[in-house]
N, C-alpha and C. Protein backbone atom coordinates (compact mmCIF):
# COMPACT_ATOMS: atom_id res chain seq x y z
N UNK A 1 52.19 62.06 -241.23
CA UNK A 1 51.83 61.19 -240.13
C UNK A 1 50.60 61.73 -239.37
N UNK A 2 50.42 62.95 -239.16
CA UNK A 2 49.95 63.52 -238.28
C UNK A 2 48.08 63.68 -238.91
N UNK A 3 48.28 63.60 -240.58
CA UNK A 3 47.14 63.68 -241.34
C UNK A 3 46.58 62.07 -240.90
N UNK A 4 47.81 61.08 -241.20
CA UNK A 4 47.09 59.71 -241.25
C UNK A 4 46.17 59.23 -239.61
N UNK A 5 46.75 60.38 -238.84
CA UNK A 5 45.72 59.76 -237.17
C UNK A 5 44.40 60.94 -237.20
N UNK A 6 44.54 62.01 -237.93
CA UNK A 6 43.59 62.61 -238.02
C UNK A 6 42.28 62.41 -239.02
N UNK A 7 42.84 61.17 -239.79
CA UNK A 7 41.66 60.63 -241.12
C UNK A 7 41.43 59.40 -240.50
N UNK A 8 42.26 58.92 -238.74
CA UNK A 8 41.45 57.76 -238.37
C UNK A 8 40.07 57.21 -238.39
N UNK A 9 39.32 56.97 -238.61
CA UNK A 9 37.71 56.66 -238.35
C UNK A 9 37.76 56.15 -236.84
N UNK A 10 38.02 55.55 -236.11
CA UNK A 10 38.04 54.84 -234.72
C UNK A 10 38.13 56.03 -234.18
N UNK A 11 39.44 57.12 -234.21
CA UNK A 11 40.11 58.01 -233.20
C UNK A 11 39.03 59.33 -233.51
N UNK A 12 38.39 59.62 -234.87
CA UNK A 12 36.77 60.74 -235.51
C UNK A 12 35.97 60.61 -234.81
N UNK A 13 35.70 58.97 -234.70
CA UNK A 13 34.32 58.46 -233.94
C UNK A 13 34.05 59.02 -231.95
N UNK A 14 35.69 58.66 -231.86
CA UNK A 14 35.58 58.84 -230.12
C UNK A 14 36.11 60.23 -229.88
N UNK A 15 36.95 60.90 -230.63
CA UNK A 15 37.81 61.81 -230.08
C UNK A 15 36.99 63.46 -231.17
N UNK A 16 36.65 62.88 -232.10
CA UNK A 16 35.99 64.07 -232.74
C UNK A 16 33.98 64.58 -232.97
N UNK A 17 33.58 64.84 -231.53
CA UNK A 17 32.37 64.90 -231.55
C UNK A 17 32.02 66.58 -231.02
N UNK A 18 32.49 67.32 -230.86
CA UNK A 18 32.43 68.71 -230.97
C UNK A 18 32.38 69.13 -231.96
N UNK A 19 32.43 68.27 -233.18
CA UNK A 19 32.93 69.02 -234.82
C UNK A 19 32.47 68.11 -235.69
N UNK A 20 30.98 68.68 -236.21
CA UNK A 20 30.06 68.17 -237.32
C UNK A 20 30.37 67.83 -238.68
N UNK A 21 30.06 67.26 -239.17
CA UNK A 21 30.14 67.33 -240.86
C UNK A 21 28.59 67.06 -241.48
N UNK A 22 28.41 67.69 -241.97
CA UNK A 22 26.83 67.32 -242.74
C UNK A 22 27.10 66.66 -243.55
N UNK A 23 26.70 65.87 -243.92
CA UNK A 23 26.67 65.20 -245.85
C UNK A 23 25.84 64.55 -246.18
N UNK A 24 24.73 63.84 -245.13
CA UNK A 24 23.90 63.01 -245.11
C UNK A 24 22.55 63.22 -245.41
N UNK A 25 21.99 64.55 -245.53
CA UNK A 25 20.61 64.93 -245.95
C UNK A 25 20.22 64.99 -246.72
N UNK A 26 18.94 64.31 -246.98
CA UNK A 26 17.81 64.43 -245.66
C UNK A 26 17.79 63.35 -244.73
N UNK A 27 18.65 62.74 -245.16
CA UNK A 27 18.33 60.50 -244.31
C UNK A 27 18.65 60.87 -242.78
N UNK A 28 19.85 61.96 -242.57
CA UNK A 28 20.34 62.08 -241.21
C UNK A 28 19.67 63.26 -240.21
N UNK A 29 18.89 63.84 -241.25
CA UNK A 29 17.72 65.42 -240.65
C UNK A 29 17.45 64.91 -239.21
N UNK A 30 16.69 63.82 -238.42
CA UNK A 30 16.44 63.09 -237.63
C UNK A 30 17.62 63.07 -236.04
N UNK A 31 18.76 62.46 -236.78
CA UNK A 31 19.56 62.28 -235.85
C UNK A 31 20.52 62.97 -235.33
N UNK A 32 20.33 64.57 -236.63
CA UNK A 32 21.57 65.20 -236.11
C UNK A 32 21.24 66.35 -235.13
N UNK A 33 20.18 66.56 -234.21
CA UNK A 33 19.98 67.57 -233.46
C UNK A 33 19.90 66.78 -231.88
N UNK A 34 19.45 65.41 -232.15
CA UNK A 34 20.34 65.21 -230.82
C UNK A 34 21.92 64.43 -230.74
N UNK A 35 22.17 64.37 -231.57
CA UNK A 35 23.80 64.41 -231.53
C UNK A 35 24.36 65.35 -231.04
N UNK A 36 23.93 66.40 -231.66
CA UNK A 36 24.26 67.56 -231.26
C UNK A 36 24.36 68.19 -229.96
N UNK A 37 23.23 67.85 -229.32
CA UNK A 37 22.61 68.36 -227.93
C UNK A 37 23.42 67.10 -226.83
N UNK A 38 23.30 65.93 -227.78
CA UNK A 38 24.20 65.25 -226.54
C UNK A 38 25.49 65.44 -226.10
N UNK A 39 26.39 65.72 -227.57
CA UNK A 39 28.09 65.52 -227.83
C UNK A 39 28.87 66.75 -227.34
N UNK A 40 27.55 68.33 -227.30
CA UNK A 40 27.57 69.66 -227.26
C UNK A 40 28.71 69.97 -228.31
N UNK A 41 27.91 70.21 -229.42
CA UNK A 41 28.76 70.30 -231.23
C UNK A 41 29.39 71.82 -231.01
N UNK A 42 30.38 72.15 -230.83
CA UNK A 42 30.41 73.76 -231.04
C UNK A 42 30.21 74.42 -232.68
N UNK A 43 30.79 72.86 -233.40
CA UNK A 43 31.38 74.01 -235.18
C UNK A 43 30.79 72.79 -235.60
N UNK A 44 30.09 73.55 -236.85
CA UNK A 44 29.19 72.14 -237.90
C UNK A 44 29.81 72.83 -239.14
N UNK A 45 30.91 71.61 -240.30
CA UNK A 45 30.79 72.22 -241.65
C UNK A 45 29.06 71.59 -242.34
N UNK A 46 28.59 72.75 -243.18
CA UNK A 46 27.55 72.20 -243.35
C UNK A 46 27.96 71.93 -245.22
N UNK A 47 27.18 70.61 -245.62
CA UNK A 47 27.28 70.68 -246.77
C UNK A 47 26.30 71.97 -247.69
N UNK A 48 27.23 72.10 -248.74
CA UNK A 48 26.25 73.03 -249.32
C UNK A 48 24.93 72.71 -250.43
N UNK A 49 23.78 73.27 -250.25
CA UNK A 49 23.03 72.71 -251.61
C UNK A 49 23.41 72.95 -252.53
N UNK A 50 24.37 73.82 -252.81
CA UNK A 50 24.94 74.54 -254.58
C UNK A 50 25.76 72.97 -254.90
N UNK A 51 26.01 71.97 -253.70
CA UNK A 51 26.78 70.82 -253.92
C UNK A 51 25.91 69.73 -253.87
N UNK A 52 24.83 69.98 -254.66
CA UNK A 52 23.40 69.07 -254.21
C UNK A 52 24.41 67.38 -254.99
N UNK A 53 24.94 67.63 -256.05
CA UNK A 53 25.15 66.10 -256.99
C UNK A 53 25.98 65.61 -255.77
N UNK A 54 26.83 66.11 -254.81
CA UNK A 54 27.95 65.21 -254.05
C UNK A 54 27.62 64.95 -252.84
N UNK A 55 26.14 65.31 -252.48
CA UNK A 55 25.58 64.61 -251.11
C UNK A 55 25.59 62.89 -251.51
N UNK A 56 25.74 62.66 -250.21
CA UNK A 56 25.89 61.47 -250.50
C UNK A 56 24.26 60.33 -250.65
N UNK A 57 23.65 61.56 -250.51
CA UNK A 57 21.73 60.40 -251.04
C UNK A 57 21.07 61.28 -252.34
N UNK A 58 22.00 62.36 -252.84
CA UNK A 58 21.63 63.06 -253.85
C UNK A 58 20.69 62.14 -254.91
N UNK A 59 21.17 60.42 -255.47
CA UNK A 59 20.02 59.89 -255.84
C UNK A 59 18.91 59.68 -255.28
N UNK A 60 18.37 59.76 -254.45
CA UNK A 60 17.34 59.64 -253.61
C UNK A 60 16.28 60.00 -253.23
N UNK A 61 16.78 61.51 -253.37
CA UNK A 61 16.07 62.91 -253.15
C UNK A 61 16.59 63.68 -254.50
N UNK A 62 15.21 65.19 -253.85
CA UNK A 62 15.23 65.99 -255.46
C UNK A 62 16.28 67.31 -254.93
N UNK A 63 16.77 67.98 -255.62
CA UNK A 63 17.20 69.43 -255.24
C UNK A 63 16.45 70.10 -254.32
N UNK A 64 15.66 70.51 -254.44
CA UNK A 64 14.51 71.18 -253.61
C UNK A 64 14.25 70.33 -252.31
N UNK A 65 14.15 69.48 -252.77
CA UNK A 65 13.75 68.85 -250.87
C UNK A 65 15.22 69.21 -250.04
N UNK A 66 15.68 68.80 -251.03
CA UNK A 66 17.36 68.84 -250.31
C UNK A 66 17.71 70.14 -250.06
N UNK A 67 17.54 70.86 -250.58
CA UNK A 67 17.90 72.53 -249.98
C UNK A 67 16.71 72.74 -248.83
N UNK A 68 15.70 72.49 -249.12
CA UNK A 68 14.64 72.62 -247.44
C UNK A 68 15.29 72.14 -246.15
N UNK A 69 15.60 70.82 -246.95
CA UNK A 69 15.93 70.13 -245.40
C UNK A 69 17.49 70.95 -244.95
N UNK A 70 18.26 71.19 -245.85
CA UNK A 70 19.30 71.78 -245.92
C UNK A 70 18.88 73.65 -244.64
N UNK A 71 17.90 74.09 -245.25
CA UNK A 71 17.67 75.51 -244.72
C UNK A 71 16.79 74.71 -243.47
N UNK A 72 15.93 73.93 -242.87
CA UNK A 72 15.59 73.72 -241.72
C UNK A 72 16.67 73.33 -240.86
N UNK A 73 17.39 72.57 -241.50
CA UNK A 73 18.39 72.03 -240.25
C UNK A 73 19.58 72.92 -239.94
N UNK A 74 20.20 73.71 -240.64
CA UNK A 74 21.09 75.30 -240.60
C UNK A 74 20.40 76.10 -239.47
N UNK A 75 19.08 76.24 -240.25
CA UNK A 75 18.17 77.61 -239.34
C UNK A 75 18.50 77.21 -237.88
N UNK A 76 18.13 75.60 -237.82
CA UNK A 76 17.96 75.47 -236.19
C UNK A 76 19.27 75.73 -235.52
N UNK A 77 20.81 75.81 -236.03
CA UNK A 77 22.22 75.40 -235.87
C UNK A 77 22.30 76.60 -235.57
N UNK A 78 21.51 77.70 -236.38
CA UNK A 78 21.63 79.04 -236.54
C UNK A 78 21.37 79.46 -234.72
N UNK A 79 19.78 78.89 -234.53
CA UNK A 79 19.39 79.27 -233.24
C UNK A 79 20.04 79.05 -232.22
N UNK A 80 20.85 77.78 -232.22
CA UNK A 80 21.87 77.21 -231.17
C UNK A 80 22.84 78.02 -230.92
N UNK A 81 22.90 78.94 -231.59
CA UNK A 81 24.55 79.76 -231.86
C UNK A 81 25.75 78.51 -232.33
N UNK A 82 25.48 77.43 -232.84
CA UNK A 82 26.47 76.92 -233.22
C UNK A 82 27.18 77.40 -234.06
N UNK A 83 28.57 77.49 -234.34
CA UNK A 83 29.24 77.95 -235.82
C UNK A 83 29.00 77.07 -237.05
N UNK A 84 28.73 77.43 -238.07
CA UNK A 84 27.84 77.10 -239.00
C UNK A 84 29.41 77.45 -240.17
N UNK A 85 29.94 76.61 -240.59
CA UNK A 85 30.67 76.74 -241.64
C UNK A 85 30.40 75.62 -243.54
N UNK A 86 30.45 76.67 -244.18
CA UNK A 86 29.91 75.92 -245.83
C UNK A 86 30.94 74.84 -245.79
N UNK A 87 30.55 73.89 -246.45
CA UNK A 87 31.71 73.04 -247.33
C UNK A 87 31.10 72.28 -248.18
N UNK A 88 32.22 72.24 -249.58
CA UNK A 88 31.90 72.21 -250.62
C UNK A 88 32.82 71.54 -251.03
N UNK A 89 32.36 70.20 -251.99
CA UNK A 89 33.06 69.45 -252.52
C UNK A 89 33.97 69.56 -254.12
N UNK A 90 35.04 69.53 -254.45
CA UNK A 90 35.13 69.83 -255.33
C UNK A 90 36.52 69.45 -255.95
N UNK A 91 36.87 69.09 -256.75
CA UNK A 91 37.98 68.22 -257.78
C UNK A 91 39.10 69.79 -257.75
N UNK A 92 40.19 68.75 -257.62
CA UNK A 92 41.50 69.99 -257.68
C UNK A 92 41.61 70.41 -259.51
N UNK A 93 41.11 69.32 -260.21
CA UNK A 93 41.05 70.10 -261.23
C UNK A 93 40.11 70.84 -261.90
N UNK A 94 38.95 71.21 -261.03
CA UNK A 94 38.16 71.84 -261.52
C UNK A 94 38.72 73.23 -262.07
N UNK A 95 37.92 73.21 -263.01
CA UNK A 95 38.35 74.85 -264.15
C UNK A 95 38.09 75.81 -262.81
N UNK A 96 39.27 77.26 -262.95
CA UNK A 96 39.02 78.24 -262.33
C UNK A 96 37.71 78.36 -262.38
N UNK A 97 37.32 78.88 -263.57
CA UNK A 97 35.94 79.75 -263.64
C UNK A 97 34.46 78.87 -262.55
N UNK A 98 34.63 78.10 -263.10
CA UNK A 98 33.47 76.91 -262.59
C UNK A 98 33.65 76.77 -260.92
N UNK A 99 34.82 76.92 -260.40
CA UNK A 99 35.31 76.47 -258.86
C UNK A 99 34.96 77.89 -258.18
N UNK A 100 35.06 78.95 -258.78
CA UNK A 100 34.75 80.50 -258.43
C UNK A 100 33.01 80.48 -258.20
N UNK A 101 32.94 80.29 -259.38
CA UNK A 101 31.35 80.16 -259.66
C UNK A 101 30.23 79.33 -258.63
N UNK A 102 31.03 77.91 -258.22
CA UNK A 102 30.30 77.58 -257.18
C UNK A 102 30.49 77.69 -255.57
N UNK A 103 32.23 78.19 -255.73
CA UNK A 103 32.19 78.98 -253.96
C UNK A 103 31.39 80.49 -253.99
N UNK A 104 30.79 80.99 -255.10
CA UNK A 104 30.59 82.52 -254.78
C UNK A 104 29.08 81.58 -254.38
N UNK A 105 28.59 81.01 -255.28
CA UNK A 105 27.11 80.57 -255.27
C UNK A 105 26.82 79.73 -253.41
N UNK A 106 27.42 79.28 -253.26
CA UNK A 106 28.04 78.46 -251.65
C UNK A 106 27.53 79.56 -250.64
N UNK A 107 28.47 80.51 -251.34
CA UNK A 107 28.39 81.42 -250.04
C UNK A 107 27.03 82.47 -250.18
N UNK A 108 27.10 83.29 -251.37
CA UNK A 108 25.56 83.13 -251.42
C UNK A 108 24.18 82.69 -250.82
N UNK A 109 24.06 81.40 -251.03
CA UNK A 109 23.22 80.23 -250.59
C UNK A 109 23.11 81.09 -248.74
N UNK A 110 24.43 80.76 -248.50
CA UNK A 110 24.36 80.58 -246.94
C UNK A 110 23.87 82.37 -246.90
N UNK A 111 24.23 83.44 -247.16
CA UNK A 111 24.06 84.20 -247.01
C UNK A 111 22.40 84.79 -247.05
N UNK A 112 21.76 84.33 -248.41
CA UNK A 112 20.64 84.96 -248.64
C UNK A 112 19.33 84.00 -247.35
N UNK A 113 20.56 82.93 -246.85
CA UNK A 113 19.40 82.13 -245.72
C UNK A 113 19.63 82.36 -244.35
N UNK A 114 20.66 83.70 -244.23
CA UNK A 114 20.79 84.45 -242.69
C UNK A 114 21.96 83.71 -242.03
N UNK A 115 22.67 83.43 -243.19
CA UNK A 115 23.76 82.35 -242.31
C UNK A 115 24.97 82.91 -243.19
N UNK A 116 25.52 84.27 -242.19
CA UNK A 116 26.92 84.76 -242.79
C UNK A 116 28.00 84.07 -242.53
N UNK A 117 28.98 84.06 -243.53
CA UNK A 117 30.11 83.35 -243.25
C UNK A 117 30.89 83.84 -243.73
N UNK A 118 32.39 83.64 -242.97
CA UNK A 118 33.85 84.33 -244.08
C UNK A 118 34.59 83.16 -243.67
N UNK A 119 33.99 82.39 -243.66
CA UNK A 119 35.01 80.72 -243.78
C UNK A 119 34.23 79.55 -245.00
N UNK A 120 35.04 78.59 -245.51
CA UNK A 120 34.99 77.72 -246.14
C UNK A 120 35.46 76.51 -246.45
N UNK A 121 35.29 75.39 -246.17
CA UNK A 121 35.93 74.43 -246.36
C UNK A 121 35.52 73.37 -247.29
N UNK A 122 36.94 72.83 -247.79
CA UNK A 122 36.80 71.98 -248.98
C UNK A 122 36.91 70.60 -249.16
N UNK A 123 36.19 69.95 -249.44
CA UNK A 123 36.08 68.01 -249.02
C UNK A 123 36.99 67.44 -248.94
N UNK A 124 37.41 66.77 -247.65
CA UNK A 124 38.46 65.69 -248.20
C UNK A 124 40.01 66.79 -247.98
N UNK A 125 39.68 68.19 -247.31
CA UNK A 125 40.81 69.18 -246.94
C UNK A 125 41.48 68.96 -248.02
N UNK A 126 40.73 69.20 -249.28
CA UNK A 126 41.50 69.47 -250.51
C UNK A 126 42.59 71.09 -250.47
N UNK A 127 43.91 70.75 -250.96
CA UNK A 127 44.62 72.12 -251.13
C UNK A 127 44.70 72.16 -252.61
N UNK A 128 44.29 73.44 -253.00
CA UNK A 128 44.63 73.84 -254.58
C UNK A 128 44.82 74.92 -254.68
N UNK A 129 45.68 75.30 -255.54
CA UNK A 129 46.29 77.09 -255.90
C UNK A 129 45.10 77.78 -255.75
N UNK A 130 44.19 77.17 -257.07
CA UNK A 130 43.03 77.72 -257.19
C UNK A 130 42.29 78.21 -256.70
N UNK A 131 41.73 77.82 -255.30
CA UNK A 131 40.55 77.44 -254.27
C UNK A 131 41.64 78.69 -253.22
N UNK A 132 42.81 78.60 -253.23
CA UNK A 132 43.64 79.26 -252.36
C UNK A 132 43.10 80.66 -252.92
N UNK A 133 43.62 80.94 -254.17
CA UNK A 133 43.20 82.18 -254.83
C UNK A 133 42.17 82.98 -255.21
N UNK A 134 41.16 82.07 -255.35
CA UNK A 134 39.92 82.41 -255.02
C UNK A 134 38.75 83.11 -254.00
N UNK A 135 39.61 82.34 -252.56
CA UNK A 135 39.13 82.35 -251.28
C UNK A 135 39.81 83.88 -251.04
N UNK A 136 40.79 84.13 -251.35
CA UNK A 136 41.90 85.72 -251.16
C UNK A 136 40.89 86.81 -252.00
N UNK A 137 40.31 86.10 -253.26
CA UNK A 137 40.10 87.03 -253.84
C UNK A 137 38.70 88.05 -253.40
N UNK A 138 38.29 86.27 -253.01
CA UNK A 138 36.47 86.61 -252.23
C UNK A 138 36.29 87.35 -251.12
N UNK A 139 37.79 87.42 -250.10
CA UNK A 139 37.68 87.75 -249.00
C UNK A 139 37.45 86.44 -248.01
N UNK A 140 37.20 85.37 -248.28
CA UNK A 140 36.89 84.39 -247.77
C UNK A 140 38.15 83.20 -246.59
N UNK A 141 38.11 82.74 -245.45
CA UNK A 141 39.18 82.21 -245.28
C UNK A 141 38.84 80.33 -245.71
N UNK A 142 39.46 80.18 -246.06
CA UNK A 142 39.94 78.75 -246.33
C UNK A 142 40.31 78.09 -245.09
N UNK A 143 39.42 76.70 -245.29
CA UNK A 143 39.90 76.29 -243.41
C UNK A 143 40.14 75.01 -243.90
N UNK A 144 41.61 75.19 -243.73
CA UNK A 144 42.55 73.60 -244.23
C UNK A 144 43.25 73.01 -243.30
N UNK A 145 43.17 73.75 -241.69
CA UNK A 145 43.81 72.81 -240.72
C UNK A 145 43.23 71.18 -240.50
N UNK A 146 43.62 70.11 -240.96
CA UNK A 146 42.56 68.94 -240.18
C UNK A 146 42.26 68.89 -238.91
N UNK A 147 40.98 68.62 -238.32
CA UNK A 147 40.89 68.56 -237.35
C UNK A 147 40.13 67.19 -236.78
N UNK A 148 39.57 66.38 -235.72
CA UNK A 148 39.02 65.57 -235.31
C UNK A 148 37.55 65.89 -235.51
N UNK A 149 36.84 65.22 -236.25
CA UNK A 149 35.67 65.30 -236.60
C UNK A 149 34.44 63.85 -236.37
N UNK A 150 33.37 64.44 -236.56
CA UNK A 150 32.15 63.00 -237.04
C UNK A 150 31.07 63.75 -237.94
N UNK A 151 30.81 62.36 -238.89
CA UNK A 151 30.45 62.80 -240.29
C UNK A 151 28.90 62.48 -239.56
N UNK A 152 27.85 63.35 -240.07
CA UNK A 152 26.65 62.81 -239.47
C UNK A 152 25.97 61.33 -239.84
N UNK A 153 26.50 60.64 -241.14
CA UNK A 153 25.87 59.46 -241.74
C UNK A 153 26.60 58.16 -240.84
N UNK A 154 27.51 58.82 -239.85
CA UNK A 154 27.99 57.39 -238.95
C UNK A 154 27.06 57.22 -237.98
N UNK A 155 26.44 58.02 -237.52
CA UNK A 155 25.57 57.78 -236.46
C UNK A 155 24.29 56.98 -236.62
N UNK A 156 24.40 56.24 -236.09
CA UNK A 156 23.04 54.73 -236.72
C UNK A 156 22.04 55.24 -236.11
């Protein structure tokens, strides 16, 4: 019950604006720094570029633009002191090896661009053994509480 008022869209829109979701870049690069400054965002999950195919304008744009716009709009989140958390999309049945391979690369990413993290979250608050075991193995925490959120591509 408690998942189905927290995946509201109406109750995200009004009640979850302290708590970012990236998924929209580069189309939303524009609108999400004064969202930010208006709503006062404390925690942004940011999408990751290692998850360039599951942005949602990935046809649109190339890899490379998309990781720029990806490292300009972080950097600035960075300066805000906002909390800056990865998330990464990914199928419960993805093969161990391959699901390892792109949370090490995730975190990576964020790391070699000055943006440490020991949290991670997974699309859609996916739970899997896997992703559980992985995250233990990396040292990494897994952040599977739902919480009240807004996705940046709602904002017109």
């Amino acid at each position: 019950m408690l998942n189905r008022v927290l995946d509201n869209r109406m109750l995200n829109k009004r009640l979850g604006k302290k708590v970012l979701f990236i998924e929209g870049l580069p189309f939303t690069k524009d609108k999400i720094m004064p969202f930010i400054k208006e709503n006062k965002v404390t925690k942004v999950f940011c999408l990751s570029p290692v998850d360039y195919t599951q942005s949602k304008y990935a046809e649109q744009t190339n890899q490379k633009e998309y990781e720029q716009t990806c490292l300009d709009v972080y950097s600035e989140l960075k300066k805000r002191k906002i909390k800056i958390i990865p998330h990464i999309h990914l199928k419960a049945d993805t093969i161990y090896r391959e699901a390892r391979r792109k949370i090490r690369q995730t975190i990576k990413w964020f790391g070699d661009n000055g943006i440490s993290t020991d949290e991670i979250c997974f699309g859609w608050w996916l739970e899997c053994n896997n992703f559980e075991k992985i995250c233990e193995e990396l040292n990494i925490k897994k952040i599977s509480k739902r919480q009240f959120h807004y996705y940046d591509f709602w904002k017109k």
